[in-house]
Protein backbone atom coordinates (compact mmCIF):
# COMPACT_ATOMS: atom_id res chain seq x y z
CA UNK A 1 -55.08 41.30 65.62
CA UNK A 2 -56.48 44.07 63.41
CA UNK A 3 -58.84 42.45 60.54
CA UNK A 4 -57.03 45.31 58.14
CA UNK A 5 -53.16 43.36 59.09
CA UNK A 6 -54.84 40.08 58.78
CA UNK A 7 -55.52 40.95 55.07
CA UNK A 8 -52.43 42.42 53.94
CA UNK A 9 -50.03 39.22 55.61
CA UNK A 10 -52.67 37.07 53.74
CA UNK A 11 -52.18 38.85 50.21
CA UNK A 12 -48.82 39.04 51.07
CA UNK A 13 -48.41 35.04 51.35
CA UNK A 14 -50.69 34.95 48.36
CA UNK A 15 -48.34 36.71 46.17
CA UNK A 16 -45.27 35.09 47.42
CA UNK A 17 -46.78 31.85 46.36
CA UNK A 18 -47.53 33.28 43.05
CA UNK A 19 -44.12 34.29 42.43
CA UNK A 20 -42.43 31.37 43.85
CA UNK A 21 -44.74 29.03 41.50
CA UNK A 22 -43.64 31.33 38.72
CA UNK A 23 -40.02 31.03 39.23
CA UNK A 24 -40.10 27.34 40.10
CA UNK A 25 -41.93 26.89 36.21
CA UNK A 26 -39.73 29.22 34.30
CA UNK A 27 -36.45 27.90 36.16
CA UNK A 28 -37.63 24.39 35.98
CA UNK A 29 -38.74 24.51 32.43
CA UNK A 30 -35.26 25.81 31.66
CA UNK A 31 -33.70 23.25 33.46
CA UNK A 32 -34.75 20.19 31.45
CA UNK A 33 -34.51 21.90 27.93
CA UNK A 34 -30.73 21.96 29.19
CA UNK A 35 -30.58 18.50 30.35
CA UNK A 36 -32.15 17.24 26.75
CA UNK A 37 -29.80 16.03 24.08
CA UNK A 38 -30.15 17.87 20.93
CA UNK A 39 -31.53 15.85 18.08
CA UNK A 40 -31.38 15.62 14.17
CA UNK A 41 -32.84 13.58 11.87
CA UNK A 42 -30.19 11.76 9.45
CA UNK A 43 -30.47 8.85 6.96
CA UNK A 44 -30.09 5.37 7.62
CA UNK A 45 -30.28 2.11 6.10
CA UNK A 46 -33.18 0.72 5.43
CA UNK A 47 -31.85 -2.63 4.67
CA UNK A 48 -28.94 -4.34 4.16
CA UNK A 49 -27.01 -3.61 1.18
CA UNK A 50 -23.80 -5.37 0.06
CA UNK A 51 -20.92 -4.07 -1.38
CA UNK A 52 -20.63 -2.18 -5.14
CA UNK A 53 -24.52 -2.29 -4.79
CA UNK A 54 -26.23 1.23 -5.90
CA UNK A 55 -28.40 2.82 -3.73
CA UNK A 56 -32.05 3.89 -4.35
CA UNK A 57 -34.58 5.76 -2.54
CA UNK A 58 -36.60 3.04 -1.32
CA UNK A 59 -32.82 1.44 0.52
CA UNK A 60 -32.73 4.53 2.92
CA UNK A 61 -34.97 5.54 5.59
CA UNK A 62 -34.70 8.52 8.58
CA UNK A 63 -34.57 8.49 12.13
CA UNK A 64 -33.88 10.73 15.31
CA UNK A 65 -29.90 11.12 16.20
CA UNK A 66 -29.09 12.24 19.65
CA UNK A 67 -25.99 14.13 20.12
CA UNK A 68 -22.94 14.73 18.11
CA UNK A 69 -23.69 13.35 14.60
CA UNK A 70 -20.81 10.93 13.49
CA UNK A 71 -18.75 12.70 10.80
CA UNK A 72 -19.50 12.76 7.33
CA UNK A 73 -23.40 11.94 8.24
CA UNK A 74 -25.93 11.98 5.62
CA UNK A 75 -28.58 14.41 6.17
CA UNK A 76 -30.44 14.41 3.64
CA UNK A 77 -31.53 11.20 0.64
CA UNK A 78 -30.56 13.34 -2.56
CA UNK A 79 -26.58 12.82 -1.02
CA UNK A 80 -26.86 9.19 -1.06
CA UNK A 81 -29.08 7.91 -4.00
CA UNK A 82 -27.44 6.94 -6.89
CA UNK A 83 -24.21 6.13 -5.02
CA UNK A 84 -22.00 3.10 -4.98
CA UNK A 85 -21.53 1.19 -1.84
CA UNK A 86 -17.74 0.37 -1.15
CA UNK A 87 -18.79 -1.26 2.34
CA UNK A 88 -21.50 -3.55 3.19
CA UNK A 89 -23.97 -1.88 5.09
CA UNK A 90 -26.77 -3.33 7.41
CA UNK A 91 -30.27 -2.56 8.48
CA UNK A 92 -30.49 0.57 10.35
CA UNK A 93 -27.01 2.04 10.28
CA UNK A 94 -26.40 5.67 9.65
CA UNK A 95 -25.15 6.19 6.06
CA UNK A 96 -21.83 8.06 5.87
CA UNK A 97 -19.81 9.79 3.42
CA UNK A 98 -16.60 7.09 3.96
CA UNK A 99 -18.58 4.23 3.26
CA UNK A 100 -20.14 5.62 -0.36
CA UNK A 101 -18.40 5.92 -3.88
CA UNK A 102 -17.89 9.28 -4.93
CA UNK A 103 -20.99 11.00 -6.76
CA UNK A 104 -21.51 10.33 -10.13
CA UNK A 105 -18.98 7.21 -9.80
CA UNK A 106 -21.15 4.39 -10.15
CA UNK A 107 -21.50 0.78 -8.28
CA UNK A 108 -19.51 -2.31 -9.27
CA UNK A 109 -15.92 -3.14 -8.51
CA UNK A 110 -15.28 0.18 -10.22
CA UNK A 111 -16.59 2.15 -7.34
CA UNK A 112 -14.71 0.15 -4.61
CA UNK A 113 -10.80 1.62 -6.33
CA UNK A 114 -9.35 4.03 -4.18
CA UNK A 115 -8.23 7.41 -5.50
CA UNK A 116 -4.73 6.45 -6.73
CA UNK A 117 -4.80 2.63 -7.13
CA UNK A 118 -5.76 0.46 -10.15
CA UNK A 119 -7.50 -3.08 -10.28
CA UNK A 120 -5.38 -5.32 -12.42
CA UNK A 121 -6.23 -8.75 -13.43
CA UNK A 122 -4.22 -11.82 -13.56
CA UNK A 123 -5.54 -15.56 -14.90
CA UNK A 124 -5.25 -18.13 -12.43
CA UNK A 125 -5.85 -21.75 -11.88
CA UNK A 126 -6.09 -24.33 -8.81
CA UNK A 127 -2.14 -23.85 -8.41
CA UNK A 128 -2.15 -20.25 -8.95
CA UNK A 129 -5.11 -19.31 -7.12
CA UNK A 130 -3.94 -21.69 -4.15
CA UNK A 131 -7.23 -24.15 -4.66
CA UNK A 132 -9.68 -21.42 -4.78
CA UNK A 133 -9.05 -19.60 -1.05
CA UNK A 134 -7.68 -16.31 -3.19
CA UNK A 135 -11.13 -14.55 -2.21
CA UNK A 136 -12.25 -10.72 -2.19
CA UNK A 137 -10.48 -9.02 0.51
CA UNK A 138 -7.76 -11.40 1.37
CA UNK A 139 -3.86 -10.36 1.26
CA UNK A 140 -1.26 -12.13 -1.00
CA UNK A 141 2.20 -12.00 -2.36
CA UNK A 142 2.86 -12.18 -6.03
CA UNK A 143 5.67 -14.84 -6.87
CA UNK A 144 7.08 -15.05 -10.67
CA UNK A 145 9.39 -17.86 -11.79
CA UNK A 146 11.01 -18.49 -15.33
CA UNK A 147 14.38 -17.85 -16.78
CA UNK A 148 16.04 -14.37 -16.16
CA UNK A 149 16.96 -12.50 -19.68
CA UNK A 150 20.37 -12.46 -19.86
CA UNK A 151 21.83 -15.41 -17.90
CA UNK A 152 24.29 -17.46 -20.03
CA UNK A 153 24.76 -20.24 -17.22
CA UNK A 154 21.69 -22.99 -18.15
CA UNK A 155 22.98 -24.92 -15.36
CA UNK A 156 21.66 -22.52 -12.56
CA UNK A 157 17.92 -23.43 -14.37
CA UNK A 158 14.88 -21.72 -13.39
CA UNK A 159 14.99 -18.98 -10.50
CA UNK A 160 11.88 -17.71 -8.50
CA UNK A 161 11.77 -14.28 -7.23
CA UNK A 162 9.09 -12.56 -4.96
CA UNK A 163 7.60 -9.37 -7.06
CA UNK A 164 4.73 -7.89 -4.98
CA UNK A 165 4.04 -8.44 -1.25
CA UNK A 166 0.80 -7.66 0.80
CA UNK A 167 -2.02 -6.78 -2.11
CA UNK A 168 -5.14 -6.67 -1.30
CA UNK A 169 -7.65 -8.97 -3.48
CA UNK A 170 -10.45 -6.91 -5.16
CA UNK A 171 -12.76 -9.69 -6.98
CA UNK A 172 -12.57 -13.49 -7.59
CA UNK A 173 -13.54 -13.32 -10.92
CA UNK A 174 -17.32 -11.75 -10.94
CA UNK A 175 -17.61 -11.53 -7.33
CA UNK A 176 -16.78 -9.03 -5.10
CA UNK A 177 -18.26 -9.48 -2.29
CA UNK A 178 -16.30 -10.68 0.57
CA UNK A 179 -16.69 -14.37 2.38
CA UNK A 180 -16.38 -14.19 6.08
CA UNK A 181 -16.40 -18.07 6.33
CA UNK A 182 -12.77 -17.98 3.57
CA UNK A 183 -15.19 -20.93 1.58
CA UNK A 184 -13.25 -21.84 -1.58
CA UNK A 185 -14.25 -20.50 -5.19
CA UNK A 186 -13.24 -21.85 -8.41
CA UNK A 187 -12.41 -18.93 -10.66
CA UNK A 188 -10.18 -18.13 -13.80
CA UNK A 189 -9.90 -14.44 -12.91
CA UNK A 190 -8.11 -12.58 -9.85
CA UNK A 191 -8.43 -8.28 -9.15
CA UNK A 192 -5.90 -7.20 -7.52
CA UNK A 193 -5.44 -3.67 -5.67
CA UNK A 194 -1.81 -2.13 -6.85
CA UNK A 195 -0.37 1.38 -7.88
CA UNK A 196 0.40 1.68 -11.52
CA UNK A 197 3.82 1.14 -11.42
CA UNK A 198 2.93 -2.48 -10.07
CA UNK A 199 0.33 -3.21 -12.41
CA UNK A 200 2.88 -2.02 -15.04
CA UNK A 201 5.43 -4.63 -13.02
CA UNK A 202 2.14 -7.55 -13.08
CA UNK A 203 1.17 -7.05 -16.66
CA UNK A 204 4.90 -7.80 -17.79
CA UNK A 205 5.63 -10.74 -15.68
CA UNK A 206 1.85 -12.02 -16.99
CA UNK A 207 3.04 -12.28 -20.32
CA UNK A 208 6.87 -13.37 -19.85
CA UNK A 209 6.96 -15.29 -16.47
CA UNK A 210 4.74 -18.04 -14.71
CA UNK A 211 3.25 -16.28 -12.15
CA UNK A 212 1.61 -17.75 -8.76
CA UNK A 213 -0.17 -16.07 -5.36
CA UNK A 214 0.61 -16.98 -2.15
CA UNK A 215 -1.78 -16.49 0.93
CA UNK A 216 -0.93 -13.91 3.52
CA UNK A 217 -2.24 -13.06 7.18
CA UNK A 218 -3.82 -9.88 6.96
CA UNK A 219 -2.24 -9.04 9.91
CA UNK A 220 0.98 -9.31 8.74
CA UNK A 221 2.14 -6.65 7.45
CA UNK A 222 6.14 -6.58 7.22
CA UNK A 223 8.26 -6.63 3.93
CA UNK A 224 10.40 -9.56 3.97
CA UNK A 225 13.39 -9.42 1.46
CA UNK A 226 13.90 -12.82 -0.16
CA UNK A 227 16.75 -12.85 -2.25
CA UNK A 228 15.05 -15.35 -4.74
CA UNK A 229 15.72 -18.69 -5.19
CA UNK A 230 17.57 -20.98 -8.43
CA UNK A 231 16.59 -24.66 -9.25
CA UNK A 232 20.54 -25.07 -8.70
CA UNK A 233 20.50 -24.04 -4.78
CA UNK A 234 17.93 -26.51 -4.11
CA UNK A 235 19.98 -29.51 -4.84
CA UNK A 236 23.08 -27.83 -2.59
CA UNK A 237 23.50 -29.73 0.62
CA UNK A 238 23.17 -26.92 3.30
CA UNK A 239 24.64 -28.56 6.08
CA UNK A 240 27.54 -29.12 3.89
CA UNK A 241 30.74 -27.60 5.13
CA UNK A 242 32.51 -25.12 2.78
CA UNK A 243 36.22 -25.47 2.36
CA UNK A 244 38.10 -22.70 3.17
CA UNK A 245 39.23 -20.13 0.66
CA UNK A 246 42.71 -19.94 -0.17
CA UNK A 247 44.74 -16.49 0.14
CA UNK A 248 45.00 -15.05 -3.63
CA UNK A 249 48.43 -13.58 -4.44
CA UNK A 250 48.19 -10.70 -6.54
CA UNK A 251 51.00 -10.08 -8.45
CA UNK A 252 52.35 -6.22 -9.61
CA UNK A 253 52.06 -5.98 -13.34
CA UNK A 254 55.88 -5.32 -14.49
CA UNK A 255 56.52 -1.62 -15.95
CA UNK A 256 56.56 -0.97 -19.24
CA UNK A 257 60.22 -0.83 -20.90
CA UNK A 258 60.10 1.40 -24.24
CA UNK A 259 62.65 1.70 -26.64
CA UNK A 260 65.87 3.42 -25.22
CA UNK A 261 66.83 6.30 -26.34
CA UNK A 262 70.65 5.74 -28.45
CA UNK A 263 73.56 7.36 -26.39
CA UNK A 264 74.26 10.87 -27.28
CA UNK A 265 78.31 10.49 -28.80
CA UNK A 266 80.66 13.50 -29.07
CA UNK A 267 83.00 13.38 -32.12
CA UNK A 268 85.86 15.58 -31.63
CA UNK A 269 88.37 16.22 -34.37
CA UNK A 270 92.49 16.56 -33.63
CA UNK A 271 95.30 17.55 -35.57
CA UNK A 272 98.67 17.07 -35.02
CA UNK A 273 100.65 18.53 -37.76
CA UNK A 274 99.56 17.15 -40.99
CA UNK A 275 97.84 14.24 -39.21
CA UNK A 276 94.40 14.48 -38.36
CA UNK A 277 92.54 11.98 -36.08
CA UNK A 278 88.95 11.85 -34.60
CA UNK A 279 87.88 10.44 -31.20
CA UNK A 280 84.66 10.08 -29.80
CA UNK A 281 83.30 9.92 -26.41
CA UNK A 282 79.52 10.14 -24.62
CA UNK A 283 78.63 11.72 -21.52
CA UNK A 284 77.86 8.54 -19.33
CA UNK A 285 81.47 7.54 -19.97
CA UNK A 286 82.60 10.94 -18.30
CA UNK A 287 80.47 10.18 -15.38
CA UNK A 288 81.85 6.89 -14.71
């Protein structure tokens, strides 16, 4: 073979190589820029922090988030110090908008009231508070007893009536933080989680009933309808059979008879000759 095609096959090869090594880096470079996750540094926790705590700087730390960042993510630590915490949060977790008070709003119980609800108090004791297991975060119903305004009848006594069903417990008296083992707690004050209109409806029956709480599953979420109980019912025998109800007669009312009207009487005047003589008559007797 001729030395001069010998040298142009070998540059040839040698420029081949060249560009295939080129493409191979560029295409291959591309390829696992696409195949890594984007990243972005957001806030975390640096340690556990407990509900209606505030945060500071030194409670947050950063790391490296692949992927879509959850939503309301905090990117940056000037968004989270100085906020309440309205759920506890734990070593390590990504701070979020949903689980911080609103700026400016504080820490304490104050900070864990939804937009729209109000925190109102009630006294309680061992029978009230149902020995203590009334704890942050539980669900109860609201029971008032006494003597309904109005009712003449003292026999029917006492009556019981079911005012609020399914509230939410904020605080057993200074605590607010919620007991996953349900221990008891001796307290003299209850928070509980209602609109206004029911903590206008709890502050009344405070002051004029007896009220007490009654545990809940938190599960359970229906609305019974009681109809409310009086002392008198619970000494009725229920298995008792009720005699049966005789038919009432109504009787019709009898018109109303006024004063009849006198007869209307014709007078009419004869003479015969020098005699004159008067007779009278009414219409009915023409009729007859």
């Amino acid at each position: 073979m001729n030395r001069r095609v010998q040298v142009i096959l070998l540059s040839a090869f040698i420029v081949a190589a060249l560009c295939s090594y080129l493409v191979y880096r560029v295409v291959g470079s591309r390829l696992v820029t696409a195949q890594q996750p984007k990243t972005t540094q957001i806030i975390v926790a640096a340690s556990d922090m407990k509900l209606g705590s505030v945060i500071h700087d030194t409670d947050l730390g950063t790391t490296e988030f692949q992927g879509d960042l959850p939503k309301g993510a905090i990117l940056s630590r000037p968004q989270a110090v100085g906020r309440g915490v309205i759920s506890d949060l734990y070593k390590g977790e990504p701070i979020l908008e949903s689980r911080l008070a609103a700026p400016g709003a504080g820490g304490g119980l104050a900070a864990t009231i939804p937009p729209g609800m109000r925190a109102c108090a009630i006294k309680v004791d061992d029978v009230v508070g149902v020995a203590g297991f009334v704890t942050p975060g539980m669900r109860v119903d609201v029971l008032i007893s006494g003597n309904p305004p109005g009712v003449t009848d003292v026999s029917l006594g006492p009556k019981v009536k079911t005012l609020l069903q399914n509230i939410q417990v904020l605080s057993a008296g200074t605590d607010i933080q919620r007991d996953s083992e349900g221990k008891p707690q001796q307290v003299q004050v209850v928070n509980l989680l209602v609109t206004p209109e029911q903590a206008e409806d709890l502050s009344l029956a405070s002051s004029q009933t007896r009220i007490q709480l009654v545990l809940r599953n938190p599960l359970d979420t229906d609305i019974a309808k009681p109809p409310g109980t009086a002392v008198s019912t619970l000494y009725q025998d229920k298995n008792a059979v009720l005699p049966a109800s005789k038919p009432q007669v109504v009787r019709a009312a009898a018109p109303r008879v006024g004063p009849r009207k006198p007869a209307e009487v014709y007078v009419i005047q004869v003479y015969n000759g020098t005699k004159q003589s008067e007779q009278k008559f009414s219409p009915s007797e023409g009729k007859q």
